[in-house]
Protein backbone atom coordinates (compact mmCIF):
# COMPACT_ATOMS: atom_id res chain seq x y z
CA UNK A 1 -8.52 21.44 -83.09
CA UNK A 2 -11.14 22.34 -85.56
CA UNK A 3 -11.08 22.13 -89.03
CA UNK A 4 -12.52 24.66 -91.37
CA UNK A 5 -15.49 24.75 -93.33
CA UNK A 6 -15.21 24.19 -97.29
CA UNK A 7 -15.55 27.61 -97.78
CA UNK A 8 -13.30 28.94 -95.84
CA UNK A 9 -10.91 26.96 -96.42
CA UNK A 10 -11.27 28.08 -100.23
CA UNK A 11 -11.39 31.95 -99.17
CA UNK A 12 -8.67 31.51 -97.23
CA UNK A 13 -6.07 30.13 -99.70
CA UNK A 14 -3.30 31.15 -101.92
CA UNK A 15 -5.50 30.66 -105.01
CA UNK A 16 -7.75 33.44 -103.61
CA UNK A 17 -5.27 35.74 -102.24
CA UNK A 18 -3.17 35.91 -105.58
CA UNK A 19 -6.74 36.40 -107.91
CA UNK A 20 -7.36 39.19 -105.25
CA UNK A 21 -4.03 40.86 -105.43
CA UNK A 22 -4.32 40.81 -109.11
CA UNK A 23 -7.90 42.83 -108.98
CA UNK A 24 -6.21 45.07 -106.55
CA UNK A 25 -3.03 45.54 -109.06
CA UNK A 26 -5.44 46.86 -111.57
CA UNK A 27 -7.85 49.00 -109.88
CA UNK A 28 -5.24 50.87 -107.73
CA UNK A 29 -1.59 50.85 -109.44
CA UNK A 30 -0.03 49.74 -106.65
CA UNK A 31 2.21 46.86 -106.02
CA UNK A 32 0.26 43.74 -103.82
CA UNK A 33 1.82 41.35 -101.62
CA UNK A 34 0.80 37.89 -100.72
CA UNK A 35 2.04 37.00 -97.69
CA UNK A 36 1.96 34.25 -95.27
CA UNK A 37 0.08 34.86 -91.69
CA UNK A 38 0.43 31.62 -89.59
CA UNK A 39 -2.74 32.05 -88.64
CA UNK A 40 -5.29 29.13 -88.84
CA UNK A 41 -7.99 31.37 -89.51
CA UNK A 42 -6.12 33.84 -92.20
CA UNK A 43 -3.07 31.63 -93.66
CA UNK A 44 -2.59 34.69 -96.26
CA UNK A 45 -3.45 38.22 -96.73
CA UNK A 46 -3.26 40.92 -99.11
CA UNK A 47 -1.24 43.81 -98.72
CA UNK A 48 -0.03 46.83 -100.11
CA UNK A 49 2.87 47.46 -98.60
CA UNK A 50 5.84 45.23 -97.96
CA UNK A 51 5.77 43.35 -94.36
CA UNK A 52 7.70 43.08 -92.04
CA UNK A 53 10.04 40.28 -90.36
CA UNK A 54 7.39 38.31 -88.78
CA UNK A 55 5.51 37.79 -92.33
CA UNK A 56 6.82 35.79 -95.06
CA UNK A 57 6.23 37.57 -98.92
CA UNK A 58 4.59 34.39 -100.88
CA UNK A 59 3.87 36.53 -104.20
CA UNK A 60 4.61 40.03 -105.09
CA UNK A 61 1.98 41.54 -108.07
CA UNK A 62 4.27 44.30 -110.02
């Protein structure tokens, strides 16, 4: 299995998401969702509207 690099590891976290759902609250108006992945590669994502089942909602941005 390999392990990620520093950085990506760092782009790819929570920490990151959340600062860029914040941004994303302000500029557009709309709500943001953190939400768990299970991918490796992408743990989290952004995303403006809410997921479905196979996601899991870490943070909503009101």
């Amino acid at each position: 299995m390999q392990t990620l690099s520093p950085l990506r590891a760092r782009l790819a976290s929570f920490e990151h998401a959340y600062r860029l759902a914040t941004r994303l609250r302000c500029a557009t108006g709309a709500r943001q969702y953190v939400v768990a992945t299970g991918d490796m590669l992408q743990p989290v994502r952004v995303t403006d509207r809410l997921p479905g089942m196979p996601l899991c909602v870490l943070a909503c941005i009101l």
